[in-house]
Structures are given as C-alpha cells and as structure tokens.
Protein backbone atom coordinates (compact mmCIF):
# COMPACT_ATOMS: atom_id res chain seq x y z
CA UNK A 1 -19.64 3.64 14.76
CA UNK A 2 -22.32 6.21 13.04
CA UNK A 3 -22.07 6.31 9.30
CA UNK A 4 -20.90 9.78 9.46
CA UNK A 5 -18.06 8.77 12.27
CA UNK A 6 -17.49 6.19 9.53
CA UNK A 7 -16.56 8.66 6.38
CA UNK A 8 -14.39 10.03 8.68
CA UNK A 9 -12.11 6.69 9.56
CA UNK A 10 -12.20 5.62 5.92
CA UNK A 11 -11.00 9.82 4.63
CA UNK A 12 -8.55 9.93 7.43
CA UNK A 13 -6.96 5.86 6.54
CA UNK A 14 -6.80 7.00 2.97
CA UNK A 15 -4.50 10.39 4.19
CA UNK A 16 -2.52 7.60 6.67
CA UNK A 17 -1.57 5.89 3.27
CA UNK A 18 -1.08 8.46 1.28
CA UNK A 19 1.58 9.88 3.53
CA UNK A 20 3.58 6.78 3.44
CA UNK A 21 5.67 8.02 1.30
CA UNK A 22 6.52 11.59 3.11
CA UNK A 23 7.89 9.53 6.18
CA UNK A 24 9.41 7.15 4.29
CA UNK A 25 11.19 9.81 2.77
CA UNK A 26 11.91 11.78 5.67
CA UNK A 27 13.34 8.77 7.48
CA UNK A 28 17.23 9.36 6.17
CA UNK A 29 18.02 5.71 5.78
CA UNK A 30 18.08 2.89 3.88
CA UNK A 31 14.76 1.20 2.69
CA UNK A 32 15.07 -2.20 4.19
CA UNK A 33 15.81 -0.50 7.38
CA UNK A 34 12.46 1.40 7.13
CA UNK A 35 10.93 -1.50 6.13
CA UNK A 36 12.13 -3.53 9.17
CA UNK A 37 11.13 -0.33 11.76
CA UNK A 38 7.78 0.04 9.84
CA UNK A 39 6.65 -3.62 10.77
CA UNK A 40 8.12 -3.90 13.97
CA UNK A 41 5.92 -1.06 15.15
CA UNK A 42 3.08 -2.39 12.91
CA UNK A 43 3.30 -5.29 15.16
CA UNK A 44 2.78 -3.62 18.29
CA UNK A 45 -0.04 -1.42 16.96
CA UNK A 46 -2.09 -4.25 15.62
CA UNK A 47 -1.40 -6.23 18.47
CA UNK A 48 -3.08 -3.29 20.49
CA UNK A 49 -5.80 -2.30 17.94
CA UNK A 50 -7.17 -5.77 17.25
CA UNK A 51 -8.03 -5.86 21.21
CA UNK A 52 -10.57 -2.90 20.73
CA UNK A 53 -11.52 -3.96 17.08
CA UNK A 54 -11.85 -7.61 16.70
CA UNK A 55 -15.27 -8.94 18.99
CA UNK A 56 -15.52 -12.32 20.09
CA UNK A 57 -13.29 -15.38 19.11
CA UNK A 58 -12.24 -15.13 15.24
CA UNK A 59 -10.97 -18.05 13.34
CA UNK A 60 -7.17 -19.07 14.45
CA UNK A 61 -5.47 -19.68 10.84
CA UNK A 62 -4.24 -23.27 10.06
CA UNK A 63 -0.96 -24.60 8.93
CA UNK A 64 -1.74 -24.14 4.92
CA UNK A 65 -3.04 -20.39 5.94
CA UNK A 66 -0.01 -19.81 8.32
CA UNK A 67 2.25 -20.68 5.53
CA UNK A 68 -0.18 -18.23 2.70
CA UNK A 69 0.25 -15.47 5.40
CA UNK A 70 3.81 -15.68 5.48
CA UNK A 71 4.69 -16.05 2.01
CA UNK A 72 2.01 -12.62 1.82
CA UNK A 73 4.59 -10.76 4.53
CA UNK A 74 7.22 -11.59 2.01
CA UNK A 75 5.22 -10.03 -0.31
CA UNK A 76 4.51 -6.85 1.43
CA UNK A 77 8.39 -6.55 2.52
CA UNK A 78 10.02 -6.73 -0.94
CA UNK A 79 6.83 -4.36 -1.87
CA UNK A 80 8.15 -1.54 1.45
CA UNK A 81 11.72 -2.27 -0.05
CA UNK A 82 10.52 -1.08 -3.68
CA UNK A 83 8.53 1.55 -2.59
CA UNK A 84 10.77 3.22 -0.04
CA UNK A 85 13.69 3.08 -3.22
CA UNK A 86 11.83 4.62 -5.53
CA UNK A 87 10.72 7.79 -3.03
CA UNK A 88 14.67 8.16 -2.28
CA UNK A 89 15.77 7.90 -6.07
CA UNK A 90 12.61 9.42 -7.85
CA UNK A 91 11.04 11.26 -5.14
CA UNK A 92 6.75 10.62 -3.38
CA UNK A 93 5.26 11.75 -6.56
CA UNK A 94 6.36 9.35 -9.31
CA UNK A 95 6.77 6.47 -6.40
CA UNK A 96 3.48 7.08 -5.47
CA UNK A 97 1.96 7.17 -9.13
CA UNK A 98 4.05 4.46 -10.12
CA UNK A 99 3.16 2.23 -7.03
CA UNK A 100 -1.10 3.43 -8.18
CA UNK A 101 -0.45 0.82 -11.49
CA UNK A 102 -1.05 -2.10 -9.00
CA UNK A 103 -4.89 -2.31 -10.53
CA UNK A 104 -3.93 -3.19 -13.90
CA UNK A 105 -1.46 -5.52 -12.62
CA UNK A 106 -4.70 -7.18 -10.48
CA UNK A 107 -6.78 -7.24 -13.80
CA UNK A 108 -4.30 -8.92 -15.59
CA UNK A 109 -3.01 -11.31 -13.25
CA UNK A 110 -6.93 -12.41 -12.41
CA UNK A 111 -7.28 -13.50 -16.12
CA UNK A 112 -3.95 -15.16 -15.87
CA UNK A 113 -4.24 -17.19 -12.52
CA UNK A 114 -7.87 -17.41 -12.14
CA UNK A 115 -9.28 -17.44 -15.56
CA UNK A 116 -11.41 -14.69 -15.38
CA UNK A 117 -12.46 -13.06 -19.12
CA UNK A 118 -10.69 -10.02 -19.03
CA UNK A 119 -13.63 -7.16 -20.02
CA UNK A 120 -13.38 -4.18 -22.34
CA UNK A 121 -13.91 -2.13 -19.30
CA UNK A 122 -11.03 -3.92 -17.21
CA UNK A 123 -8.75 -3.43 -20.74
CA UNK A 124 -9.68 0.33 -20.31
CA UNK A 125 -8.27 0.35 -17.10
CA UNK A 126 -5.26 -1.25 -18.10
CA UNK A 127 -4.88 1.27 -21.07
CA UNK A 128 -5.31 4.28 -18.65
CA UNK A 129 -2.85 3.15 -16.26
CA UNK A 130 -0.44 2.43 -18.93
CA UNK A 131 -1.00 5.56 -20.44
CA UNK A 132 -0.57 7.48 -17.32
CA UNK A 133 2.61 6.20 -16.66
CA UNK A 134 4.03 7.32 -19.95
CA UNK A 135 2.58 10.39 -18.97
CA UNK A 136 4.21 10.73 -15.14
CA UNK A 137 8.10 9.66 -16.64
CA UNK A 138 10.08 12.58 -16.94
CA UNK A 139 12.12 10.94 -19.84
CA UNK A 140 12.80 7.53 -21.12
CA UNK A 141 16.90 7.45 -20.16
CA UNK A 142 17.46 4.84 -18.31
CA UNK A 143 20.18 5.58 -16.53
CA UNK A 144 18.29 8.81 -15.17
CA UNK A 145 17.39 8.43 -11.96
CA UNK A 146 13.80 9.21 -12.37
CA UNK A 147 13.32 6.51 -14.81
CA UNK A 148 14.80 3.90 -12.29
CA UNK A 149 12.68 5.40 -9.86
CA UNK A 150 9.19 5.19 -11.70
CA UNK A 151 10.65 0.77 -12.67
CA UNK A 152 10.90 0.40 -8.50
CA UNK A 153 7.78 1.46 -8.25
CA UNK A 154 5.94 -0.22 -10.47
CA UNK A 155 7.64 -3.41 -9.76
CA UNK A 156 6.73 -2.35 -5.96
CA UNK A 157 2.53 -2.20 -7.78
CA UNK A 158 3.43 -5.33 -9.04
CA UNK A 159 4.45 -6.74 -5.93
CA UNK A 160 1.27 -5.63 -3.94
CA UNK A 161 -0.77 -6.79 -6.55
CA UNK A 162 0.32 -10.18 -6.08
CA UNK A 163 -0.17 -9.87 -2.60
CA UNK A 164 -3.90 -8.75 -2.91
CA UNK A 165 -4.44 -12.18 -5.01
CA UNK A 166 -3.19 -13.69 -2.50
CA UNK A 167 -5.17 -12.52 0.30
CA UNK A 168 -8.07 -13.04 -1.98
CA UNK A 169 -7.34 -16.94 -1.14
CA UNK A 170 -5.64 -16.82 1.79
CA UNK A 171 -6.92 -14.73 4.43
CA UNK A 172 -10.97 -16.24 4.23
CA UNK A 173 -12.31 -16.49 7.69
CA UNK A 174 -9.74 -14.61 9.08
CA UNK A 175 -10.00 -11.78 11.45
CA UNK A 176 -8.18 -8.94 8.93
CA UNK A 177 -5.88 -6.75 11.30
CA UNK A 178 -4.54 -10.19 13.24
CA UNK A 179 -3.84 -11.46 9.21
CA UNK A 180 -2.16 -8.21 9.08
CA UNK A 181 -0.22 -8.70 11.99
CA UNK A 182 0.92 -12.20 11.37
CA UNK A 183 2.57 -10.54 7.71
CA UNK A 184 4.32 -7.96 9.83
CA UNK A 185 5.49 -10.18 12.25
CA UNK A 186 6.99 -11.96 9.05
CA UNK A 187 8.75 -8.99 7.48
CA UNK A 188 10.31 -8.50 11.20
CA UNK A 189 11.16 -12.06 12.02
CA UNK A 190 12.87 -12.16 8.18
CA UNK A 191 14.45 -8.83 8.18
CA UNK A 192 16.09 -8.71 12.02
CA UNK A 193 19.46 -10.74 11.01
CA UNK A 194 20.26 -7.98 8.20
CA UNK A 195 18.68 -5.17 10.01
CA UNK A 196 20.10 -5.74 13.50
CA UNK A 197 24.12 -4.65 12.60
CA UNK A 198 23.03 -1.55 11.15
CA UNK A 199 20.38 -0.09 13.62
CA UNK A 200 22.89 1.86 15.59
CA UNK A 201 23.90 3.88 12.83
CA UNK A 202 19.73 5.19 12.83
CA UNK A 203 19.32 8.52 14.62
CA UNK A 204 16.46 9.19 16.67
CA UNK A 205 14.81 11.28 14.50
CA UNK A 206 14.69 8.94 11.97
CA UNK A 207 13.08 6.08 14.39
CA UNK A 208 10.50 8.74 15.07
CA UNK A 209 9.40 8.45 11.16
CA UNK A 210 9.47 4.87 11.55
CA UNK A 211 7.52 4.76 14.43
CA UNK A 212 5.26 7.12 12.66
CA UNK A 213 4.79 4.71 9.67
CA UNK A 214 4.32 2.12 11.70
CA UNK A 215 1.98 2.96 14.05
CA UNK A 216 -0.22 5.12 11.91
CA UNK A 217 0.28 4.48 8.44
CA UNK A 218 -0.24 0.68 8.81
CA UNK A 219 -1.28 0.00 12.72
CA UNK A 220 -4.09 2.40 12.91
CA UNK A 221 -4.96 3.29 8.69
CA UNK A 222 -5.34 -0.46 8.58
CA UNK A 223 -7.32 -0.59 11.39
CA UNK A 224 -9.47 2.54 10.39
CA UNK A 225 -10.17 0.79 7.07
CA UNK A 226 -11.61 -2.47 8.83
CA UNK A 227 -13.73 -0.77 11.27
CA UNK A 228 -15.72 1.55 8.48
CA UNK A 229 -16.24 -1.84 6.62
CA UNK A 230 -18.89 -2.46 9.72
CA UNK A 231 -20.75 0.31 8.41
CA UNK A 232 -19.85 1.42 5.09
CA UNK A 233 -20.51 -0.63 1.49
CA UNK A 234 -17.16 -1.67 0.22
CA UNK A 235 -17.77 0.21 -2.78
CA UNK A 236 -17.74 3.74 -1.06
CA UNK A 237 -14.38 2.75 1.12
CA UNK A 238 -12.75 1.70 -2.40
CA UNK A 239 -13.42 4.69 -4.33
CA UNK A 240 -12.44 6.67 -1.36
CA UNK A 241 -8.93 4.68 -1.33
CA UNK A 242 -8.89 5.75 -4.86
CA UNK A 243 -7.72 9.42 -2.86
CA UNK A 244 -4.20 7.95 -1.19
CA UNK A 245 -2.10 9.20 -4.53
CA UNK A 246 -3.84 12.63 -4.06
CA UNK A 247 -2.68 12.67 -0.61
CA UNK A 248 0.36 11.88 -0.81
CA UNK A 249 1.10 14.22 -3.80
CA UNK A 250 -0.07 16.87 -2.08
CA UNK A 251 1.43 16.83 1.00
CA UNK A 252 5.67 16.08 -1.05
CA UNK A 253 4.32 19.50 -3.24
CA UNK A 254 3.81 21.03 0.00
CA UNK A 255 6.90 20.09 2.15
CA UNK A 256 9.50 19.24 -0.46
CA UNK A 257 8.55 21.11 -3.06
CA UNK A 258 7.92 18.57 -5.61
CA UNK A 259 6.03 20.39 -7.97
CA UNK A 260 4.86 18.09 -10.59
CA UNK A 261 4.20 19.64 -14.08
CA UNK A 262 1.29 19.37 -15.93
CA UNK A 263 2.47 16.50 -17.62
CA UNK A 264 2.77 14.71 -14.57
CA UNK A 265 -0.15 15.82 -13.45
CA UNK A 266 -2.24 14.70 -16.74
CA UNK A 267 -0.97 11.19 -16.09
CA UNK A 268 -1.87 11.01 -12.50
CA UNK A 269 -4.83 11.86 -12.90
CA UNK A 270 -5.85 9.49 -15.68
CA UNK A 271 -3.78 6.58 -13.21
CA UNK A 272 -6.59 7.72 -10.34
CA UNK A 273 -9.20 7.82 -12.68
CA UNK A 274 -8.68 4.02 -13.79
CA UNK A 275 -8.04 3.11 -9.69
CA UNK A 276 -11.75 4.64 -9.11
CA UNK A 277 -12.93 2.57 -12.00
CA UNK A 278 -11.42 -0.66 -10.96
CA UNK A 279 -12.14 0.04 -6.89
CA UNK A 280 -15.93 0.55 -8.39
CA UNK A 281 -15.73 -2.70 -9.99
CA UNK A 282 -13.84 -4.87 -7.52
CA UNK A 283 -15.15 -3.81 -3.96
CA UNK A 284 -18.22 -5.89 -3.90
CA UNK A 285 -16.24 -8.79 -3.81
CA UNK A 286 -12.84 -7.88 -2.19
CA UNK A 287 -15.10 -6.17 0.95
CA UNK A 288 -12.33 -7.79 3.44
CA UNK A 289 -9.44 -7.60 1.27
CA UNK A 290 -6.49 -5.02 2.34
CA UNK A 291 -6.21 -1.63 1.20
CA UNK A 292 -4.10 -0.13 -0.96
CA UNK A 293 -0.99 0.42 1.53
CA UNK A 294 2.45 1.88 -0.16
C-alpha cells in the first residue's frame, strides 16, 4: 500500500466509525440485539479480511491471553449495549460526544492501574473533556432523557477505555484483526441465548443495518486501520481517528436533522480538541492498539 493509498484507508476507517452510530440508530431495535447482529457479522468479515491482511504465521494466543481476549469481548459488548442506548434515548450527537470522553477515562485509569504520573498536559485533557461535556448536556434533569442519554454514553467511554488498557496487556504478539475476531466471537457466543428468542421479531431492513455495522463499521474500518499502520506513523492514524465524532455528527445533522446548537457544538469541539491532544501523545506507544470504535 502507497502512502497516499494509505491516507485514504485510515480517512475512510475513521468515516466507518463515525457512522456507527447512524446505523445503529437506523436499525429499529433493541441495543443488545444490534449488538449481537453487529458481531456476528464482525465475525465473518474478520474471518475473511485477516486472510488478505495478516502474512505469514502470527502468534496463536495462549490460555492466559484467550481468557484477556474474552473478558475484552465482554468489554466491547456491554460498551455496543451503552452506546446503541444512548443513540436511541439521546440521539448520534450527544452518544457520540459522550462516548469521545473515553481519553480522559484512559489518562486517569493509567495513573490508577499502572502508576503512571499523571502530567499537567494529560490533566488538561481531562479538564477539556470534562468541560465539554458540561457543554454538550442540554440540561442537568435527570429524568430528561437527554441527560440519561449523555450517562450511557459516557459509561459506554468508560467501558472502552477499560478495554483499550486491556489490550495494552493483552493482545502483545498478537495478529490485531484475529484479536478482534476472537472478542466478537465472544460477544456472539455470550449474547446468542438472550438474542436467539427475539430475532424473529427483526425485519429485514433492520438486519441490513446490522449487517452494515458489522461488516463495515468493524470488519473492514478495523481492518483499514491495521493495514495503514504498515505504512503510516501511529501518530498521523491517531490524530486522524481524532475525526470519527465529526463524522458521525455530520452525517445525524444531515439525515435526522439533529442540529446541534452552538452550545453543543462549543463542547464538541473542545472534547475533539483534547482526543487530538491525547491521540498525539499516546500513538507512539499504542501503534497496535484498537481504534476508537463506538
């Protein structure tokens, strides 16, 4: 892959993830079910993709990492299940701004579990993100359904966030789109006995969402992301990331009319000003970790 081929994969991952949220949302059912779709055809799309990606014979994961991975599709699940919520209570915006708080969760939680100094520039990013949220909630009632929206998603930041840690020590030596796979094949394998009464109430067109998150918003943007890594500097692909809230914004203002205010759109952009900061800081040493994947 040329460099320039390259910028294109890593632009056109960043708009896969960033549009997360518009199938999620046009999918008319309920979250786990998306969740459960989403990584079955994850599966199958990683399964296909890793035989043109992945060269040569990569690292089979012991019993320790087998065990890491799984707990991580856990993880990711509960983090679909949050996410998906908040775009049907709160709509893509505010999930998707809320779900962009995962880096301060990341800084915080490094000082906490591995003893990392926390920096003054890491505490700015941690006081832009905070700020921004304040920013992005349309009031503070909690019984509004905007408000409960915004908590999902940050608890669905939160989430991912503790999955990235985890990756950071679980996923060494491992080829990245088959460590992918073996945390979709989790959510599926976990989610079937709830999911499996209620998928014949799921219309067609909704599968076709699914499929659509599935194949391309996790199959192929994950797959995107790991092939510009052979060419790119991690730094460039993380500030690039630093795009997916833009994205996905974008695309709810244009289709459901979810025209954020400038309130709203103060606070966003001082949340994807402090994820280009922290993707600056953090990609040198997180070049194989996962992207940022509502």
């Amino acid at each position: 892959m040329m460099e320039r081929n390259a910028l294109l994969a890593i632009h056109l991952g960043a708009l896969l993830f960033g549009l997360s949220g518009i199938f999620g949302k046009l999918a008319n059912t309920a979250p786990m079910i998306i969740t459960f779709g989403r990584g079955l055809f994850a599966v199958i799309a990683l399964a296909l993709f890793a035989q043109f990606i992945t060269r040569g014979k990569s690292q089979n994961p012991g019993l320790r990492q087998l065990t890491m991975l799984a707990l991580g599709g856990l993880l990711l699940g509960a983090h679909w299940i949050t996410f998906f919520h908040a775009v049907q209570v709160a709509g893509v915006a505010i999930a998707t701004l809320g779900f962009a708080s995962f880096p301060a969760f990341t800084l915080l939680l490094e000082g906490l579990l591995f003893r990392e100094r926390i920096r003054v520039q890491e505490m700015l990013i941690v006081g832009l993100v905070s700020l921004g949220l304040v920013l992005v909630t349309p009031s503070f009632d909690w019984g509004s359904a905007a408000t409960q929206g915004l908590l999902s998603a940050i608890l669905s930041g939160l989430l991912f966030s503790l999955l990235s840690l985890l990756n950071r020590v679980s996923v060494k030596g491992l080829d990245p789109v088959k460590a992918a796979l073996c945390q979709n094949l989790t959510i599926v394998l976990c989610l079937a006995p709830f999911s499996w009464p209620l998928l014949h109430d799921v219309k067609p067109m909704d599968w076709f969402w699914i499929a659509l998150l599935g194949v391309f918003c996790t199959g192929l943007a994950h797959s995107l992301f790991v092939a510009s890594l052979k060419v790119l500097k991690a730094r460039t692909t993380a500030v690039i990331f630093a795009l997916e809230p833009v994205y996905g914004i974008a695309f709810a203002w244009w289709l459901f009319d979810e025209q954020p205010g400038l309130r709203m759109l103060a606070g966003g952009a001082l949340i994807i000003f402090a994820i280009a900061l922290s993707a600056r800081k953090g990609a040198p040493a997180e070049a194989k970790a996962a992207p940022a994947t509502p």
